[in-house]
N, C-alpha and C. Protein backbone atom coordinates (compact mmCIF):
# COMPACT_ATOMS: atom_id res chain seq x y z
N UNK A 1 0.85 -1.18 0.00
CA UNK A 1 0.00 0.00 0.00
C UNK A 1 0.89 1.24 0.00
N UNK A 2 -0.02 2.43 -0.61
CA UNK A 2 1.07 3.17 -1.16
C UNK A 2 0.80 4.44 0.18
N UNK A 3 2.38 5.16 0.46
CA UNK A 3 2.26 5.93 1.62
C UNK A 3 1.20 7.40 1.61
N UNK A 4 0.08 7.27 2.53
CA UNK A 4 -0.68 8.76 2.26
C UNK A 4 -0.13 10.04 2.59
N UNK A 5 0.15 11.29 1.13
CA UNK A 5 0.42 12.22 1.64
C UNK A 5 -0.02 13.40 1.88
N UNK A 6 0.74 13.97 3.07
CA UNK A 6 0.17 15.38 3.90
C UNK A 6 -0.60 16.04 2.66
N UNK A 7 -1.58 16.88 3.50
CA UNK A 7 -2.16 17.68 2.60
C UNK A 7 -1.32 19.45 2.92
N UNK A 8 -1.16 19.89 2.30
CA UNK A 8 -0.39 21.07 2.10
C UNK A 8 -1.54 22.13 2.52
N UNK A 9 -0.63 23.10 3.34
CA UNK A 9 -1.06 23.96 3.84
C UNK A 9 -0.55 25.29 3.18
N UNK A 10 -1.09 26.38 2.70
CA UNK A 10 -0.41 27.71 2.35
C UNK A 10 -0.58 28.74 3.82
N UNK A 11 0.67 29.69 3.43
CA UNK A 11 0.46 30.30 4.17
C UNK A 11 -0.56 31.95 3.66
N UNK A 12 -1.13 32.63 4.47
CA UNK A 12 -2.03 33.12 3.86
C UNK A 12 -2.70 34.32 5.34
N UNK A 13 -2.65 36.01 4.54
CA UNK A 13 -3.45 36.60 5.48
C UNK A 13 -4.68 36.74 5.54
N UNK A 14 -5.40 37.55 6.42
CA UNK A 14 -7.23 37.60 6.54
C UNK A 14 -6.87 39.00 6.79
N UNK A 15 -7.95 39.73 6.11
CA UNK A 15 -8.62 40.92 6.54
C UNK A 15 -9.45 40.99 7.63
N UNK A 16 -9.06 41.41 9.02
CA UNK A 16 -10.33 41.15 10.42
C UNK A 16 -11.34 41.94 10.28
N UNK A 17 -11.60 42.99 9.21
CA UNK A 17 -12.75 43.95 8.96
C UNK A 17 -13.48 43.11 8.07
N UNK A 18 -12.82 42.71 7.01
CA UNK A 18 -13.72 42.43 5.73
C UNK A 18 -13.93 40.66 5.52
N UNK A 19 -12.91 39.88 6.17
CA UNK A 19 -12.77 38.42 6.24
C UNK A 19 -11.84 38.45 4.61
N UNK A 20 -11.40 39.26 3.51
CA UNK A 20 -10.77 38.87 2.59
C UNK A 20 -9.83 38.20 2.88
N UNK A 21 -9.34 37.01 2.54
CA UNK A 21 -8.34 36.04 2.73
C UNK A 21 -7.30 36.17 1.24
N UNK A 22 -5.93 36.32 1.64
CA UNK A 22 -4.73 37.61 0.80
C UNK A 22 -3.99 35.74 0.67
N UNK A 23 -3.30 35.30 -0.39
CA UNK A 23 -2.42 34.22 -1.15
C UNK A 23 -1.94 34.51 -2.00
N UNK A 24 0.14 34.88 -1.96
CA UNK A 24 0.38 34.83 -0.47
C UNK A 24 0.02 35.98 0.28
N UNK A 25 0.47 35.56 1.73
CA UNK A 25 -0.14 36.88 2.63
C UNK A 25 0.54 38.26 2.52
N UNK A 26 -0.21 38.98 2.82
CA UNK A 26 0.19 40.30 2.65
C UNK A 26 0.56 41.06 4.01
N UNK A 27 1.31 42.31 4.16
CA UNK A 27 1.83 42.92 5.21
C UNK A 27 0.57 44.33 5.32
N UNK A 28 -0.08 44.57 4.37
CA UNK A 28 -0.92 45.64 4.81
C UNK A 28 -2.42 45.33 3.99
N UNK A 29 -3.79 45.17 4.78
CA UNK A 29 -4.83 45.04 3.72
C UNK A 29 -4.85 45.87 2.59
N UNK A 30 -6.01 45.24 1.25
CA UNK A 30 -6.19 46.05 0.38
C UNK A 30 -6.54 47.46 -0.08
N UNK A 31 -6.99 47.75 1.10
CA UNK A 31 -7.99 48.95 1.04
C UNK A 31 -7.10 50.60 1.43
N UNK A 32 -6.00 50.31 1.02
CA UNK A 32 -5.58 51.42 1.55
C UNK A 32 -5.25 52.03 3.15
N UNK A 33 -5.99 51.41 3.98
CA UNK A 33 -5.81 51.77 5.50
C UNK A 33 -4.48 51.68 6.32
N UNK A 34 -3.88 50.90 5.64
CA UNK A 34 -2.16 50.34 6.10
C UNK A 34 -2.69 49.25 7.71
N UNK A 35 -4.04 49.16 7.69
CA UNK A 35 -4.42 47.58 8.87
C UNK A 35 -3.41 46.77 8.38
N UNK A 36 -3.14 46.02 9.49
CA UNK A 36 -2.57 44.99 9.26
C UNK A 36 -3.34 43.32 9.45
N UNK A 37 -3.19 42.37 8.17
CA UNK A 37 -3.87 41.74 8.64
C UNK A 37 -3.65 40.25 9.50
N UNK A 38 -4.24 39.66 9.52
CA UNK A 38 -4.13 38.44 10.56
C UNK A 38 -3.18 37.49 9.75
N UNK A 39 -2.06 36.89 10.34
CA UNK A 39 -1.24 35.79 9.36
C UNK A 39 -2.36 34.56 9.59
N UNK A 40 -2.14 33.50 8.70
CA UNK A 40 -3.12 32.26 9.44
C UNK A 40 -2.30 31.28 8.19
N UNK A 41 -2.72 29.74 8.09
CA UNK A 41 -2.38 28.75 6.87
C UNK A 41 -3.92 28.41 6.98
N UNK A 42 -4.11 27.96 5.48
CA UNK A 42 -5.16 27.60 4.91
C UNK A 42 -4.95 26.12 4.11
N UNK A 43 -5.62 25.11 4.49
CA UNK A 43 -5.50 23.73 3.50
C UNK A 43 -5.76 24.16 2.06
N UNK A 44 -4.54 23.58 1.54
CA UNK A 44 -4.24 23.71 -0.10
C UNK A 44 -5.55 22.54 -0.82
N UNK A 45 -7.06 22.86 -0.78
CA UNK A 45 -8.23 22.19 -1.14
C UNK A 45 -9.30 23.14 -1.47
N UNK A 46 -9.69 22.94 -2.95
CA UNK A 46 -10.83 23.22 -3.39
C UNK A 46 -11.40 22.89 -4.63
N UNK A 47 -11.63 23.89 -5.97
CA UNK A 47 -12.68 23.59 -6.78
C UNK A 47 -11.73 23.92 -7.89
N UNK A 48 -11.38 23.25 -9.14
CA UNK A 48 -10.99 23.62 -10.43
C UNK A 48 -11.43 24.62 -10.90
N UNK A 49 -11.36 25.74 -11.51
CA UNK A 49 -11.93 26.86 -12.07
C UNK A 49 -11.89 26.63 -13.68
N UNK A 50 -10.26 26.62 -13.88
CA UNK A 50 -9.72 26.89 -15.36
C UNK A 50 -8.29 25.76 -15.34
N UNK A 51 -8.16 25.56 -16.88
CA UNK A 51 -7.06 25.00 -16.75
C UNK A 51 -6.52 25.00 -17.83
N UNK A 52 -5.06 24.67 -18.33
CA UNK A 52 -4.07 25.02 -19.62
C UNK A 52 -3.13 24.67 -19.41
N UNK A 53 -2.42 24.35 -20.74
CA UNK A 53 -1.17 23.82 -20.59
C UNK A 53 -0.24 24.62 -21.32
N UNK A 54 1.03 24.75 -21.50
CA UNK A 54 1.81 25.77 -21.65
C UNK A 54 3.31 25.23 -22.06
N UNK A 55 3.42 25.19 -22.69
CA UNK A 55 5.53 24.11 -22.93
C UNK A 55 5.54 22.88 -22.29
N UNK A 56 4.10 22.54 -22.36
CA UNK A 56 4.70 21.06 -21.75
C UNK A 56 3.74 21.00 -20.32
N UNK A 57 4.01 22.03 -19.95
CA UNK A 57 3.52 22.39 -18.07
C UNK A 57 2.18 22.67 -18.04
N UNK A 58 1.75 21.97 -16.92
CA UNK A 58 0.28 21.85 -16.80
C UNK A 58 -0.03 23.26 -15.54
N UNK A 59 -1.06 24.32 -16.00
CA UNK A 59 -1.42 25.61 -15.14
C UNK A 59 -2.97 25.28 -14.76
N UNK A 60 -3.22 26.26 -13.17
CA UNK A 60 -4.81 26.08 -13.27
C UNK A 60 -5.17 26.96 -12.55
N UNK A 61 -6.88 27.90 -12.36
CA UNK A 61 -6.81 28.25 -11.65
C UNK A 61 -7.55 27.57 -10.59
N UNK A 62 -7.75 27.66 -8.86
CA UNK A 62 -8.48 26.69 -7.90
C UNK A 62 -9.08 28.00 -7.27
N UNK A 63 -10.29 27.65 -6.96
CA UNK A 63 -11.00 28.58 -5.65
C UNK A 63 -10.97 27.29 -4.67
N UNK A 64 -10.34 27.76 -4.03
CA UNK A 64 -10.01 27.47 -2.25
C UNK A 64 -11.18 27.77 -1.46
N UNK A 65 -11.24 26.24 -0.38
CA UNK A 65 -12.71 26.40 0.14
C UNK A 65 -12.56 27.80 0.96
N UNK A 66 -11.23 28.26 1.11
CA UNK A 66 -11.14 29.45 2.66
C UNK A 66 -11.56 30.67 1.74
N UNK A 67 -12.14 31.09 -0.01
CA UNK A 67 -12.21 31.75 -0.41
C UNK A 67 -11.60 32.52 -1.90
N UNK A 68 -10.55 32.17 -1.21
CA UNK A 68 -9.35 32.83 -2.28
C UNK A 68 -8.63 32.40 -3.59
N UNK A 69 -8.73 32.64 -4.46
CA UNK A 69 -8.29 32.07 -6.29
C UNK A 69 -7.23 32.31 -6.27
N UNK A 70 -6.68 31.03 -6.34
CA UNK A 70 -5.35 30.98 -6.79
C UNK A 70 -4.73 30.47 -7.89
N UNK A 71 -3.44 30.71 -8.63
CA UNK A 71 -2.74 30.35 -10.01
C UNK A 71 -2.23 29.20 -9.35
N UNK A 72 -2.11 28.07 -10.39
CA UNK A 72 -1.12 27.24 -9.26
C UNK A 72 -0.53 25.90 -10.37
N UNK A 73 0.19 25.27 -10.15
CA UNK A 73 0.76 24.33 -11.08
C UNK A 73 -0.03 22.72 -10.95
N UNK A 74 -0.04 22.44 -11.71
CA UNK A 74 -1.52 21.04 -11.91
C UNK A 74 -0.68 19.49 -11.51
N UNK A 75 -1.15 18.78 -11.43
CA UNK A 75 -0.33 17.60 -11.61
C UNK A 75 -0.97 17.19 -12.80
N UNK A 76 0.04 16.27 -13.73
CA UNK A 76 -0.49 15.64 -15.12
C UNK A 76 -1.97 14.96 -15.57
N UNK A 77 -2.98 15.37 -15.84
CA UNK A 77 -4.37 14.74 -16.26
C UNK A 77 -5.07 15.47 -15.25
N UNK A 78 -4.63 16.37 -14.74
CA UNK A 78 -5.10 17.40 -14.01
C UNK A 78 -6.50 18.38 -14.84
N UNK A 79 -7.63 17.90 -15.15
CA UNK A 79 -8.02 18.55 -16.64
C UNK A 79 -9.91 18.55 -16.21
N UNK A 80 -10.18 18.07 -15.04
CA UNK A 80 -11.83 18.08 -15.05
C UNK A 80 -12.18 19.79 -14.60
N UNK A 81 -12.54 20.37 -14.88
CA UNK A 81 -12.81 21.31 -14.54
C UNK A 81 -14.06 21.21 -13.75
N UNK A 82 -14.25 22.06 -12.35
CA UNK A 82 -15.26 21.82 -11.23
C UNK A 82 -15.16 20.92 -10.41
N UNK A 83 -14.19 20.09 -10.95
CA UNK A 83 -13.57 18.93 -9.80
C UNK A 83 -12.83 19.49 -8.76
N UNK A 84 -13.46 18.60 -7.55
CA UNK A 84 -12.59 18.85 -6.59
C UNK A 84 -10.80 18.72 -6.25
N UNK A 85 -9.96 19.56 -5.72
CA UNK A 85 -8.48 19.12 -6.06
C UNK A 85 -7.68 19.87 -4.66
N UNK A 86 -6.56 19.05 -4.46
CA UNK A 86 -6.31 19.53 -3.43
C UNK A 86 -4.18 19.13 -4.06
N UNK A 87 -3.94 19.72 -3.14
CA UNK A 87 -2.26 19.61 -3.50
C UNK A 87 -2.01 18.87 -2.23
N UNK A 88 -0.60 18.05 -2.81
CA UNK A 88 -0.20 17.43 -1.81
C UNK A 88 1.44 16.80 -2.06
N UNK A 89 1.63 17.21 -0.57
CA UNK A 89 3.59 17.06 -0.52
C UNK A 89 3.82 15.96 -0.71
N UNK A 90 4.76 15.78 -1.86
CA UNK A 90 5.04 14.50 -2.33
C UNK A 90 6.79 14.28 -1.09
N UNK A 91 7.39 13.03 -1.66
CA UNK A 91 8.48 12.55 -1.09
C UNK A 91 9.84 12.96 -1.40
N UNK A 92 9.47 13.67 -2.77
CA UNK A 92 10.97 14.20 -2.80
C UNK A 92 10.82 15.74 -2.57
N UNK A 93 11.45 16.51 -3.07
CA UNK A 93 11.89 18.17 -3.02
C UNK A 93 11.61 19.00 -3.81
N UNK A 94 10.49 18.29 -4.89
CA UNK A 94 9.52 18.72 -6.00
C UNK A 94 8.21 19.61 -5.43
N UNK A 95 8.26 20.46 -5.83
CA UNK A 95 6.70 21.64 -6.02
C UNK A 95 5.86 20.68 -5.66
N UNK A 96 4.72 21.14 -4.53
CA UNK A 96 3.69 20.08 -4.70
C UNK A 96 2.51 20.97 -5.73
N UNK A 97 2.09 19.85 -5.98
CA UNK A 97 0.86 20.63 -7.41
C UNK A 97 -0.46 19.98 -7.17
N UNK A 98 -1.15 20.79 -7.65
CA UNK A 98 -2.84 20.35 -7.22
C UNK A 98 -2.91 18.77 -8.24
N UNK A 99 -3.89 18.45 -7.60
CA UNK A 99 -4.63 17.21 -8.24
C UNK A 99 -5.36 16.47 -8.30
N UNK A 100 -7.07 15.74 -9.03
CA UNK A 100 -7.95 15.26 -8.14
C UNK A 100 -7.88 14.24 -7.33
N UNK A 101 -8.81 14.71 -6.40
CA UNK A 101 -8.93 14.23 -5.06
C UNK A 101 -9.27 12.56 -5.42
């Protein structure tokens, strides 16, 4: 049986006025105020948006259940769009990349 791996966490700020959740995090919210917002990690899990391939390399975008759209690198057959996908740390020292669940 094959070893289960961690699910990847990003790191990631929150707006405490507005709840906007910033990937990666940011040192001052959007809005101009210079607030600072909350650091926190968010599980690398959510919903396919878009997806493309590019020299070879597989791109996508994911809405994250905590909110926030992110660009992010696919794993291979990575291609249902609306599917659920989550990234996950592999064993060697390679990028982890989204992929369905």
């Amino acid at each position: 049986m094959g070893k289960k791996l961690a699910t990847v966490q990003l790191h990631a700020s929150r707006d405490p006025l507005s709840g906007q959740i910033y990937i990666p995090p940011r040192t001052f919210v959007a809005d101009g105020s210079l607030r600072e917002p909350e650091l926190l990690t968010v599980p690398a899990e959510g919903v396919l948006f878009s997806a493309t391939t590019f020299s070879g390399q597989a791109y996508g975008i994911v809405d994250l259940d905590c909110g926030a759209r992110i660009q992010t690198l696919l794993a291979p057959g990575t291609d249902r769009i609306g599917a659920r996908v989550s990234a996950r740390a592999g064993d060697d020292e390679s990028q982890a990349r989204f992929a369905h669940e």
